[in-house]
N, C-alpha and C. Protein backbone atom coordinates (compact mmCIF):
# COMPACT_ATOMS: atom_id res chain seq x y z
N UNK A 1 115.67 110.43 109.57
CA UNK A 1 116.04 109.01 109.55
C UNK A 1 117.23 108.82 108.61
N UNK A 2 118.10 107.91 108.96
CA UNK A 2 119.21 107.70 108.88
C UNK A 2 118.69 107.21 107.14
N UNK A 3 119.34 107.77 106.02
CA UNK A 3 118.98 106.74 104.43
C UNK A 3 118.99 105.30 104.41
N UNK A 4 120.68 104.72 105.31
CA UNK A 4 120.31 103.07 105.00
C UNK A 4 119.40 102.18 105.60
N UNK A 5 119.22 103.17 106.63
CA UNK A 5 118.11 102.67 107.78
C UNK A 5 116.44 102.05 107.54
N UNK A 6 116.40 102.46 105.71
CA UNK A 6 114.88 103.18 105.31
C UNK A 6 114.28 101.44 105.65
N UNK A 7 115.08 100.83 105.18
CA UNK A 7 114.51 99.31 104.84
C UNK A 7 114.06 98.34 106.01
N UNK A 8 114.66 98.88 107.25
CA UNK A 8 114.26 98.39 108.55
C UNK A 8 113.05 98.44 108.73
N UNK A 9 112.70 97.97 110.09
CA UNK A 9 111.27 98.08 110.70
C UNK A 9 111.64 98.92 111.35
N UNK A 10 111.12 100.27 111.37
CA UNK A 10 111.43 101.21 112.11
C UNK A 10 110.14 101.60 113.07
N UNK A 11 110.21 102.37 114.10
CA UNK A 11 109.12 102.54 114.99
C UNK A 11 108.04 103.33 114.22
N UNK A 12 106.65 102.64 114.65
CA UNK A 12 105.68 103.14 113.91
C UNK A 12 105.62 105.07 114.30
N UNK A 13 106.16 105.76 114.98
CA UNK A 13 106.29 106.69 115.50
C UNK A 13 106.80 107.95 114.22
N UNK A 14 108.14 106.81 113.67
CA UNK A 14 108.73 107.54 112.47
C UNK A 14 108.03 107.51 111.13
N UNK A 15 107.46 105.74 111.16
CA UNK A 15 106.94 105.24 110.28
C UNK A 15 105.70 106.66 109.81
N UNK A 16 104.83 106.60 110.83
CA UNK A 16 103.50 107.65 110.77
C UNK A 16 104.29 108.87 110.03
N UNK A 17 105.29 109.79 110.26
CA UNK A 17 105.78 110.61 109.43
C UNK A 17 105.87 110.76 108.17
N UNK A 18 106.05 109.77 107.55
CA UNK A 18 106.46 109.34 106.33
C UNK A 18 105.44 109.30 105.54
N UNK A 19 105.05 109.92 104.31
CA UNK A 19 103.71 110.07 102.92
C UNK A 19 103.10 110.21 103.82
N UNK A 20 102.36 110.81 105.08
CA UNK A 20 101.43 110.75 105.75
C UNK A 20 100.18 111.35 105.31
N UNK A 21 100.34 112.16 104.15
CA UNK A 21 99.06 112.90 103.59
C UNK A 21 99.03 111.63 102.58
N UNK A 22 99.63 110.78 101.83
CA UNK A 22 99.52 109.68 101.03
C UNK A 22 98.53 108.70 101.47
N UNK A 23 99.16 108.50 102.63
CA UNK A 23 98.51 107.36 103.49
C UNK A 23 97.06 107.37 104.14
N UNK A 24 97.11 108.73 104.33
CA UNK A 24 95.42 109.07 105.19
C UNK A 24 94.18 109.36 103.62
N UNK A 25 95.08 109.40 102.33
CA UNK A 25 93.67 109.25 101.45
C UNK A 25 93.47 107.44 101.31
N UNK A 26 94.50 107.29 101.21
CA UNK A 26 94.30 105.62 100.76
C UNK A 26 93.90 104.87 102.12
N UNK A 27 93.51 105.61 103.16
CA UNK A 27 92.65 105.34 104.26
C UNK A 27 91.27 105.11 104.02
N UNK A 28 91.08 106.38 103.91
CA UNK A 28 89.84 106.87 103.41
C UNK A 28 89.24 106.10 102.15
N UNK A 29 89.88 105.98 101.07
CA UNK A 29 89.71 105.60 100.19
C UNK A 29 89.06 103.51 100.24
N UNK A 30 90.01 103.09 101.06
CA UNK A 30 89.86 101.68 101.76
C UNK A 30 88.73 101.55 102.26
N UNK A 31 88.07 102.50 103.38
CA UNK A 31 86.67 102.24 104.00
C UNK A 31 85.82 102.41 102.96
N UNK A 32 85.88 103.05 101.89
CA UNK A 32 84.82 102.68 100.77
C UNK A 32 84.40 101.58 100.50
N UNK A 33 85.74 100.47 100.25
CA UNK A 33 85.35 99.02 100.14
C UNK A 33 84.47 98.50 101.13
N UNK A 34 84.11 99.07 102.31
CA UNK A 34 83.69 98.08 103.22
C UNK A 34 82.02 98.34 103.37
N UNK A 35 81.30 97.49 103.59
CA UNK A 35 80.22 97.31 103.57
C UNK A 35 79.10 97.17 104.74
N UNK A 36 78.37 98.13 105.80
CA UNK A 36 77.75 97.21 106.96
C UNK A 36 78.11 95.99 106.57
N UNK A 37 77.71 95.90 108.08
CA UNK A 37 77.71 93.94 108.88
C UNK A 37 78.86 93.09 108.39
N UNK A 38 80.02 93.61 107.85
CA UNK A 38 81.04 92.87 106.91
C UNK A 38 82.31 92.27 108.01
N UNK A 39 82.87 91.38 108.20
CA UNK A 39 84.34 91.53 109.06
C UNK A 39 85.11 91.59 108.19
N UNK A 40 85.97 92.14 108.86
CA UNK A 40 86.98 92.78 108.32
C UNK A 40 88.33 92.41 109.02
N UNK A 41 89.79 92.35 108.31
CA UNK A 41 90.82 91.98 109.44
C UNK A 41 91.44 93.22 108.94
N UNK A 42 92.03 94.41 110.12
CA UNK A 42 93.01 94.90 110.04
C UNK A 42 94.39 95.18 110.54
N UNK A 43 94.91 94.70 109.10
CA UNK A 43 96.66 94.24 109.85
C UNK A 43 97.18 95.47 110.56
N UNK A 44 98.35 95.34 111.07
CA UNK A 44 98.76 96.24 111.93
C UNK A 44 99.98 97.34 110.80
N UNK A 45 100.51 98.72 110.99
CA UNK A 45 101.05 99.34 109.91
C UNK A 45 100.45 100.47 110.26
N UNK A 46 101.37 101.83 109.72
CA UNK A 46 100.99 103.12 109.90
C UNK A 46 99.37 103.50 108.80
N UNK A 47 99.25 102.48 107.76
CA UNK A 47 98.65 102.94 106.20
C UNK A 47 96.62 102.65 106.93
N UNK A 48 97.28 101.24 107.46
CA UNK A 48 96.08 100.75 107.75
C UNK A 48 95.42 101.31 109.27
N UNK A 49 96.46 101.91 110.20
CA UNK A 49 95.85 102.59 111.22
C UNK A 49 94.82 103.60 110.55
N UNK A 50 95.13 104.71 109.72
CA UNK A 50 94.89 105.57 108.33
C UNK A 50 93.31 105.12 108.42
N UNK A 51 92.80 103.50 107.91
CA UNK A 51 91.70 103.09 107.65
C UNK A 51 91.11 102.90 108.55
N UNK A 52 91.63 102.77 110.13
CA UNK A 52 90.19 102.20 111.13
C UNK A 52 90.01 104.21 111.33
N UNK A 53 91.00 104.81 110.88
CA UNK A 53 90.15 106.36 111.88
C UNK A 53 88.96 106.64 111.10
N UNK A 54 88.28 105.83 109.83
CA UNK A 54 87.64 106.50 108.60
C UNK A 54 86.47 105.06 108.82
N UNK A 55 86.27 104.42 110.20
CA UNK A 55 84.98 103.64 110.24
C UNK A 55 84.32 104.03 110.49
N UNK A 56 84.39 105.37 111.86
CA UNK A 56 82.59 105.67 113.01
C UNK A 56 81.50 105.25 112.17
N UNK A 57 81.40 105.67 111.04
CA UNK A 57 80.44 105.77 110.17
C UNK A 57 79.88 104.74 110.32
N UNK A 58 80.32 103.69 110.64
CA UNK A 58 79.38 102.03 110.27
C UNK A 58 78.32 101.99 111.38
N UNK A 59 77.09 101.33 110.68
CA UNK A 59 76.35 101.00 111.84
C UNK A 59 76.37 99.35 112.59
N UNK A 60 77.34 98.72 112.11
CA UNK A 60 77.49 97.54 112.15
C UNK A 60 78.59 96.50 111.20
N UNK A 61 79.56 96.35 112.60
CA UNK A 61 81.01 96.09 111.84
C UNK A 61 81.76 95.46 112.62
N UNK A 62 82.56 94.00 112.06
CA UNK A 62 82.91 93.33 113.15
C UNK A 62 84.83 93.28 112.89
N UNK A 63 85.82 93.91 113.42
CA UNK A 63 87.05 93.80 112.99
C UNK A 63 87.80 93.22 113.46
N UNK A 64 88.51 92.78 113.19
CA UNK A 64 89.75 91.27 113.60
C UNK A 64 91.17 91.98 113.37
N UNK A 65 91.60 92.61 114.21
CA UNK A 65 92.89 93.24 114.19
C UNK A 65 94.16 92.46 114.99
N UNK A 66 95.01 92.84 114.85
CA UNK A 66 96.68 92.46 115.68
C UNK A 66 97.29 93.81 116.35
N UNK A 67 96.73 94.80 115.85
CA UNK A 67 97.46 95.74 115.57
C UNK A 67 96.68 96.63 117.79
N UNK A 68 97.49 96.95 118.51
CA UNK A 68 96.54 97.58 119.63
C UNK A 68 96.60 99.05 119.23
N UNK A 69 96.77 99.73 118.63
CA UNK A 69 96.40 101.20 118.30
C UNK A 69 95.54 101.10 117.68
N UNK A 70 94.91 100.11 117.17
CA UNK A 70 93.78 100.10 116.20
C UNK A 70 92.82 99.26 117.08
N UNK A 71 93.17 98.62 117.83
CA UNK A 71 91.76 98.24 118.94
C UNK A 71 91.79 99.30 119.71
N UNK A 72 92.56 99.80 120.00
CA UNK A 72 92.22 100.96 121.18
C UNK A 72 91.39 102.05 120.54
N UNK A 73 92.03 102.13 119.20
CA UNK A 73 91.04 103.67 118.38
C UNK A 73 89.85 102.99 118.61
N UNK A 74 89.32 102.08 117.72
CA UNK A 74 88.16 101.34 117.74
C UNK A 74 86.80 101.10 119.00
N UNK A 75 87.76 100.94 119.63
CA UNK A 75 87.13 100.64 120.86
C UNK A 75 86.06 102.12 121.49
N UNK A 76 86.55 102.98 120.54
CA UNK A 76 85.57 104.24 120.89
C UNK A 76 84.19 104.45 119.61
N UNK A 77 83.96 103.57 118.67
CA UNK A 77 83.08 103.45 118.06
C UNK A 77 82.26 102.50 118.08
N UNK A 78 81.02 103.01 118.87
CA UNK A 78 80.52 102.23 119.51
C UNK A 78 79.93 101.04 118.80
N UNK A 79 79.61 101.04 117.35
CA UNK A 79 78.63 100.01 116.46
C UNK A 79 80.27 98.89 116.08
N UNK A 80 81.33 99.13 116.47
CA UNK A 80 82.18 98.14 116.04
C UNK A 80 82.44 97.08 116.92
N UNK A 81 82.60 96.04 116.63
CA UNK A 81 82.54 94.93 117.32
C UNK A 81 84.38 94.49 117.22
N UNK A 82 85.28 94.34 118.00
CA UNK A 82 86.62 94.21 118.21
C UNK A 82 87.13 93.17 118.54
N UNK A 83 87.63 92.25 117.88
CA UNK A 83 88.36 91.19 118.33
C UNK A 83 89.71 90.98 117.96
N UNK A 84 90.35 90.81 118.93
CA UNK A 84 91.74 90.97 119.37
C UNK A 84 92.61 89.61 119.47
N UNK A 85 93.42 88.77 118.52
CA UNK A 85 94.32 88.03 118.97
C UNK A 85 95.01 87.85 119.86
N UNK A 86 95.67 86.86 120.72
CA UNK A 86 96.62 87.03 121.72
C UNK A 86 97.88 86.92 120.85
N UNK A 87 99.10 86.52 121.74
CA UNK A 87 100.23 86.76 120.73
C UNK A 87 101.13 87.28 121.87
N UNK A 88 102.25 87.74 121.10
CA UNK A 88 103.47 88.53 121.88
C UNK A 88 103.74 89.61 121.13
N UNK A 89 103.62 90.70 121.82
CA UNK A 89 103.53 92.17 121.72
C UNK A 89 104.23 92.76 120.90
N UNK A 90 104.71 93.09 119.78
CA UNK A 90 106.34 93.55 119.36
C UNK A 90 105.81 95.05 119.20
N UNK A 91 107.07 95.48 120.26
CA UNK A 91 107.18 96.93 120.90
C UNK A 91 106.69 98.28 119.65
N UNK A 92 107.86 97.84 118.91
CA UNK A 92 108.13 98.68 117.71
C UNK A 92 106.41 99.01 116.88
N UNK A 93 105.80 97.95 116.41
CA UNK A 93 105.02 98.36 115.74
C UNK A 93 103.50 98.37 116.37
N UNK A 94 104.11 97.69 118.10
CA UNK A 94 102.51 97.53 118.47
C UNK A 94 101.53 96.03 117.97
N UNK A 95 102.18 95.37 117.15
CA UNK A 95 101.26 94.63 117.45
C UNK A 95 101.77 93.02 117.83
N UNK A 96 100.63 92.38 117.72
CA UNK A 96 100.69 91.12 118.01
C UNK A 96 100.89 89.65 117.17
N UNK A 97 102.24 88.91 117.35
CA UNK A 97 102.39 87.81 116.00
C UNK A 97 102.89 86.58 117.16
N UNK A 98 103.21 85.92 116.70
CA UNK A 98 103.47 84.75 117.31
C UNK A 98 101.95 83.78 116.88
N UNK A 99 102.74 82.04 117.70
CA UNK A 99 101.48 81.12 117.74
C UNK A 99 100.40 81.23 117.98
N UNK A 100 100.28 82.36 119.07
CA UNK A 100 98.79 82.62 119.96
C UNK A 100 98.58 83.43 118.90
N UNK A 101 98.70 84.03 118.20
CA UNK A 101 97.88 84.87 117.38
C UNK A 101 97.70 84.43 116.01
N UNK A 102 98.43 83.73 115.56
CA UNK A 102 97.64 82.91 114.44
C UNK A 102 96.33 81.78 114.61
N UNK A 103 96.65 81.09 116.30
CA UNK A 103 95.62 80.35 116.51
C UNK A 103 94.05 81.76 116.22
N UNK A 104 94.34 82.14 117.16
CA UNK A 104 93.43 83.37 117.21
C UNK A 104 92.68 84.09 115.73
N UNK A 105 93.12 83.88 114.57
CA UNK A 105 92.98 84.13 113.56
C UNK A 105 92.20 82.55 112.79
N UNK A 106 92.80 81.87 113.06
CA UNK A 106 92.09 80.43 112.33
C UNK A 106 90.66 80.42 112.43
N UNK A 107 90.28 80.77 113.21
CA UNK A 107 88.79 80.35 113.84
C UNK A 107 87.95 80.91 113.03
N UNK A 108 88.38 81.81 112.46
CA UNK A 108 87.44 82.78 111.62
C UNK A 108 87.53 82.66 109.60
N UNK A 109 86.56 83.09 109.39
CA UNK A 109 86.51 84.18 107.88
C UNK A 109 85.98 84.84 107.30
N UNK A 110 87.02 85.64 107.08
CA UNK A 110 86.21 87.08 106.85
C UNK A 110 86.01 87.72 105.47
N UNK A 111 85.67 88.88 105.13
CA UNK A 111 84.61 89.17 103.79
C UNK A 111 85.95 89.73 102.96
N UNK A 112 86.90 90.72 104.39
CA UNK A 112 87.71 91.83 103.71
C UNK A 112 89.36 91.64 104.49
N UNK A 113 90.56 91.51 103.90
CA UNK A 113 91.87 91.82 105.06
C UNK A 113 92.45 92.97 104.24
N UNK A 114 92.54 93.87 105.13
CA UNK A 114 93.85 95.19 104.42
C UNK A 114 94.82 94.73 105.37
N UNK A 115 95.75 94.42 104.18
CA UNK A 115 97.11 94.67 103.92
C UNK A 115 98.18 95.73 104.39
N UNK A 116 98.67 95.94 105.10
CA UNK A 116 100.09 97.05 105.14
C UNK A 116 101.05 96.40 104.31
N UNK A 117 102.39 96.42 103.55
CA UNK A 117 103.17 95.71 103.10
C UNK A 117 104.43 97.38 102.86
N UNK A 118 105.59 96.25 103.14
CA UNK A 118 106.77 97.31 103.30
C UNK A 118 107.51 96.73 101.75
N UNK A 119 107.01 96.12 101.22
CA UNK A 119 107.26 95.82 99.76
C UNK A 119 106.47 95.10 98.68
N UNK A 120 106.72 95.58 97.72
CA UNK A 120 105.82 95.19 96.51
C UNK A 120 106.87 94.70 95.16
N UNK A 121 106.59 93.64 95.16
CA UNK A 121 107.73 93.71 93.61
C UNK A 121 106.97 92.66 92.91
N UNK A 122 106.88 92.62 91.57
CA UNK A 122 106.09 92.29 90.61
C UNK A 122 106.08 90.39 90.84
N UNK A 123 107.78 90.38 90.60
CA UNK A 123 108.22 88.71 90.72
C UNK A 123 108.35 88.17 92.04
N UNK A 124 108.46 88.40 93.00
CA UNK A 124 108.79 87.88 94.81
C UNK A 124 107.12 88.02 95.36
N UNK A 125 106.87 89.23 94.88
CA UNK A 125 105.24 89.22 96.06
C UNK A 125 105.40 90.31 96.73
N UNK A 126 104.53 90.02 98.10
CA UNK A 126 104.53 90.94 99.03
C UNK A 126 105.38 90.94 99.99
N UNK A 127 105.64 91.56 100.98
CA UNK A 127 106.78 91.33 101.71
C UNK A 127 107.21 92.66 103.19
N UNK A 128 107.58 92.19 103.78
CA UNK A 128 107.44 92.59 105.37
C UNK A 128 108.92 92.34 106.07
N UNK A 129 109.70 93.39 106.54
CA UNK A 129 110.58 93.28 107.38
C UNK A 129 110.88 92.23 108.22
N UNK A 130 109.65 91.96 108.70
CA UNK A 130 109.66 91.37 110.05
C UNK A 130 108.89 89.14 110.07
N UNK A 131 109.74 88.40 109.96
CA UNK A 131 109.10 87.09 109.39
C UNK A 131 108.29 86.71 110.33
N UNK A 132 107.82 86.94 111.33
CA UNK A 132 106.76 86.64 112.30
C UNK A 132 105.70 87.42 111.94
N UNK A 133 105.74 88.71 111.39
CA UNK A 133 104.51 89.44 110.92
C UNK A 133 104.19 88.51 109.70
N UNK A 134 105.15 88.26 108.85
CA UNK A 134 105.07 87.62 107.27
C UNK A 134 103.54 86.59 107.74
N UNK A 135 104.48 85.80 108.82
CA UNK A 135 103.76 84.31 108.94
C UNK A 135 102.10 85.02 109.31
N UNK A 136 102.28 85.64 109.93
CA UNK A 136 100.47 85.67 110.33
C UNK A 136 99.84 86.62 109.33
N UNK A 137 100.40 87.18 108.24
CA UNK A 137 100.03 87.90 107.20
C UNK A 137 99.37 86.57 106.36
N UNK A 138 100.24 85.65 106.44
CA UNK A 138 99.95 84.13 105.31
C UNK A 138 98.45 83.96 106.59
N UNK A 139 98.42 83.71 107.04
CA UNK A 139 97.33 83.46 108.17
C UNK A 139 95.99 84.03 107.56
N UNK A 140 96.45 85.34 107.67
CA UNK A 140 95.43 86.59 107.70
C UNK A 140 94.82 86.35 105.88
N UNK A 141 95.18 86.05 104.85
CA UNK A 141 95.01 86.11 103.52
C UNK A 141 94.74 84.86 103.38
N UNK A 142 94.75 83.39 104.33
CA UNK A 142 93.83 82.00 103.98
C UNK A 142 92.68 82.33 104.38
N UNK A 143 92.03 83.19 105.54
CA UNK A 143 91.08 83.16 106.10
C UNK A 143 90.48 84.34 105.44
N UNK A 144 91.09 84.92 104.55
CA UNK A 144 89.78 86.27 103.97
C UNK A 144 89.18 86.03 102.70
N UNK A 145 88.27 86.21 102.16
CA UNK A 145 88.14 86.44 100.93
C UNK A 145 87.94 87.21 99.83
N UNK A 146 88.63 88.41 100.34
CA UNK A 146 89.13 89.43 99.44
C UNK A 146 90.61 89.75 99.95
N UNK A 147 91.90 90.04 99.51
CA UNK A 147 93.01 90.43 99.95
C UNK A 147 93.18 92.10 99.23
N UNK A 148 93.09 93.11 100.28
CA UNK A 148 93.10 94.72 99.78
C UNK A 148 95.05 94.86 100.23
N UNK A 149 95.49 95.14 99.60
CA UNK A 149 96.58 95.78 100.01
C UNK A 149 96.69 97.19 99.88
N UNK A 150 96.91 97.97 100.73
CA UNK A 150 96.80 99.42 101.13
C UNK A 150 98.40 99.79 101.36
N UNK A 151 98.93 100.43 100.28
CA UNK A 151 100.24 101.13 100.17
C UNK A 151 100.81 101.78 99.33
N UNK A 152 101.90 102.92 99.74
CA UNK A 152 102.02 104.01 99.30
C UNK A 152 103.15 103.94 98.53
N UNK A 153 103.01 104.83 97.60
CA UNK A 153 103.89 104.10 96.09
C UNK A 153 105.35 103.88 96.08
N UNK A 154 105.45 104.52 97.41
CA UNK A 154 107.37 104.27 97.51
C UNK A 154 107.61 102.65 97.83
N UNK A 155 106.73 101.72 98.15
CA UNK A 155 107.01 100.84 97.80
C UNK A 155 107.01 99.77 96.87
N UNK A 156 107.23 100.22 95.84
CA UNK A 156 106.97 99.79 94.56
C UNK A 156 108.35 99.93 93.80
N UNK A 157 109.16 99.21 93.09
CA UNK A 157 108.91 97.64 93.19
C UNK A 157 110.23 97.64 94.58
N UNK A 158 110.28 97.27 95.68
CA UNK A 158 110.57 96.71 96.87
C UNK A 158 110.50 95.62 97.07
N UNK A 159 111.59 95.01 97.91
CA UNK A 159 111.66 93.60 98.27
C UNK A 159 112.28 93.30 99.45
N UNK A 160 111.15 93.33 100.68
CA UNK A 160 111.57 93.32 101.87
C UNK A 160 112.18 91.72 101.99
N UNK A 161 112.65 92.06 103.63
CA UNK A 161 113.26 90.75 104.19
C UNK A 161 112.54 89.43 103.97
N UNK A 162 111.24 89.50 104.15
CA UNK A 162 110.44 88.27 104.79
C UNK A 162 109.05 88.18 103.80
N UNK A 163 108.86 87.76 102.96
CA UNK A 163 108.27 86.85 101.99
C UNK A 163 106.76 86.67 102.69
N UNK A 164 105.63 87.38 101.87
CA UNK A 164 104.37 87.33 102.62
C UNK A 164 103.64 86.16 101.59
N UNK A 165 103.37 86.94 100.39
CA UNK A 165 102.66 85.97 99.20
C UNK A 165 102.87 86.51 97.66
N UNK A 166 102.79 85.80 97.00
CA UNK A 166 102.51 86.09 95.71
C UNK A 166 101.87 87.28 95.28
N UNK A 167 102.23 87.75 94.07
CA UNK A 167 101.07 88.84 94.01
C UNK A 167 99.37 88.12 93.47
N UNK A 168 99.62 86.92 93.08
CA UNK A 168 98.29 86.46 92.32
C UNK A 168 97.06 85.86 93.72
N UNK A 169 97.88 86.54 94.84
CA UNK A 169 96.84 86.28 96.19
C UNK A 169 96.04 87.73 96.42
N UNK A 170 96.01 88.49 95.55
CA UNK A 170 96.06 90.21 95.68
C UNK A 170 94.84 90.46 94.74
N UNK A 171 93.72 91.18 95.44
CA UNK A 171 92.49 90.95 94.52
C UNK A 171 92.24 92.89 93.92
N UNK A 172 92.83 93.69 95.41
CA UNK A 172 92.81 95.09 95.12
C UNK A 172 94.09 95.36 95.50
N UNK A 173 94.55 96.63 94.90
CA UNK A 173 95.76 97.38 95.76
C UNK A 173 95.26 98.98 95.24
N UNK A 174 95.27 99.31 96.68
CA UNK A 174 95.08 100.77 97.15
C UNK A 174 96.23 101.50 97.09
N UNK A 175 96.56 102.48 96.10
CA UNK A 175 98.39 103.29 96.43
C UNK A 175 97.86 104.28 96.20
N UNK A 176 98.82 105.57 95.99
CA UNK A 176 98.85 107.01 96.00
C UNK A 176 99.24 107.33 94.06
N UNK A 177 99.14 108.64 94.14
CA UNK A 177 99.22 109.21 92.63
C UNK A 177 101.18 108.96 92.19
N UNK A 178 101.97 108.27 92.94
CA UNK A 178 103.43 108.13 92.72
C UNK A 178 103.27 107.24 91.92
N UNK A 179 102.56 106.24 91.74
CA UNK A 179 102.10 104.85 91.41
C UNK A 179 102.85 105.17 89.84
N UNK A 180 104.28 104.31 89.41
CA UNK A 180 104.07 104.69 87.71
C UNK A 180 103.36 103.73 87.30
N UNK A 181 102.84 104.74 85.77
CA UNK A 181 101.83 104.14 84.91
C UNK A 181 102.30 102.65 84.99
N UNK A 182 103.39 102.45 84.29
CA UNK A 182 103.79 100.91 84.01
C UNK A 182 103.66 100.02 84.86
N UNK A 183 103.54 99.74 86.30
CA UNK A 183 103.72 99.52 87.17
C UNK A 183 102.04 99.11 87.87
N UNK A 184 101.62 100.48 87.41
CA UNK A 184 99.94 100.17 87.50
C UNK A 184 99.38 99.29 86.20
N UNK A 185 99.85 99.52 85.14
CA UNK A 185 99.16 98.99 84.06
C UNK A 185 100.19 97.05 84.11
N UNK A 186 101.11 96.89 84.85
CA UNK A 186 101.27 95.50 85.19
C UNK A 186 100.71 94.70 85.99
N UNK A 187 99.89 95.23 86.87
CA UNK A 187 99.27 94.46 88.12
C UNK A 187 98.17 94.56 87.53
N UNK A 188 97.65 95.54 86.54
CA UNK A 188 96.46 95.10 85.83
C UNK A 188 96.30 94.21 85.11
N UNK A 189 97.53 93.90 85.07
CA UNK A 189 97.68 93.06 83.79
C UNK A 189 97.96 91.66 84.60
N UNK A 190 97.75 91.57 85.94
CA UNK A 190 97.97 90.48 86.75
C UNK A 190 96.50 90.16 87.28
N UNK A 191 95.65 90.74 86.60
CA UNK A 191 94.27 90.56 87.31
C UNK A 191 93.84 91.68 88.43
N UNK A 192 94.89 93.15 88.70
CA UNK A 192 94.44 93.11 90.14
C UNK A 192 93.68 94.68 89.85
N UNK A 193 92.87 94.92 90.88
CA UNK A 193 92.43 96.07 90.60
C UNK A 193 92.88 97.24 91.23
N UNK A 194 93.44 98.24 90.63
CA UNK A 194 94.33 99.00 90.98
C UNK A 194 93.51 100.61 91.39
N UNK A 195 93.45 100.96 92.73
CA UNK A 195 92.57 102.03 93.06
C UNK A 195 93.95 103.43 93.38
N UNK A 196 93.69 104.60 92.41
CA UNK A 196 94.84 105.43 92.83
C UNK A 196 94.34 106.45 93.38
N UNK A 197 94.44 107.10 94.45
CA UNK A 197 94.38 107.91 95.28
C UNK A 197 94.92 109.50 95.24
């Protein structure tokens, strides 16, 4: 991949390449949080695909995704219960944003939302390439009541295009061993609980 290119939304294809041994512990590491009988929303992103391959295990689990590589994985474990937004398709990452899919999201609330985020910076928040993902990210974090963000330390401190939330909307963040100390010991220092992988 092209260097100036890094900051784009690039196809989840390339995306999956990238920290991929990073990303599949802080997968793993994520389904710990989750609890039988719990819903759960999982956003769409290479980190958080990572977390639905690490459910079979549940005997009872209801997930609220955007993302269709992650309803389609899903859809082969049989104790998970799948519900799918409508929306308009965006090619690149697979999933689903627009009006129809925020309606689709209102109706509900849920226990747990992981987070993908293509930036992290202490003062701006969270943050996402793409401002139609942003908007149903704001969606996805009124209706949960825990916000997990699941990401890998190269984005730290980053400041994508499109403006998701604050960091003081951020209850966990899941990253990898890149994580610097300072960096971890500031978001602690923001209330958040910092799980390193």
């Amino acid at each position: 991949i092209d260097q100036h290119n890094m900051d784009e939304d690039f196809p989840l294809s390339d995306k999956k390449k990238k920290n991929l041994q990073e990303k599949r512990e802080i997968g793993k590491k994520a389904a710990e949080l989750i609890e039988d009988g719990q819903t759960i929303i999982i956003d769409s992103g290479s980190t958080t695909f990572e977390l639905a391959k690490n459910l079979k295990q549940f005997s009872e689990l209801t997930v609220i995704t955007n993302a269709l590589n992650v309803a389609v994985l899903l859809a082969e474990f049989k104790n998970i219960n799948t519900i799918v937004p409508g929306g308009i398709l965006k090619k690149n990452s697979l999933s689903l944003v627009g009006i129809l899919a925020e309606r689709g999201f209102k109706d509900y609330f849920c226990d747990k939302l992981f987070l993908g985020v293509d930036g992290f910076d202490f003062d701006f928040g969270i943050s996402t390439p793409n401002p139609e993902e942003a908007h149903l990210n704001q969606v996805m974090i009124e209706i949960s009541k825990e916000v997990i963000v699941v990401t890998d330390s190269s984005k730290f401190p980053r400041r994508g295009f499109a403006f998701i939330a604050p960091v003081n909307k951020i209850h966990t963040v899941i990253t990898d061993k890149g994580i610097l100390p300072d960096h971890k010991s500031k978001m602690e220092g923001l209330g958040i609980r910092v799980l390193v992988v």
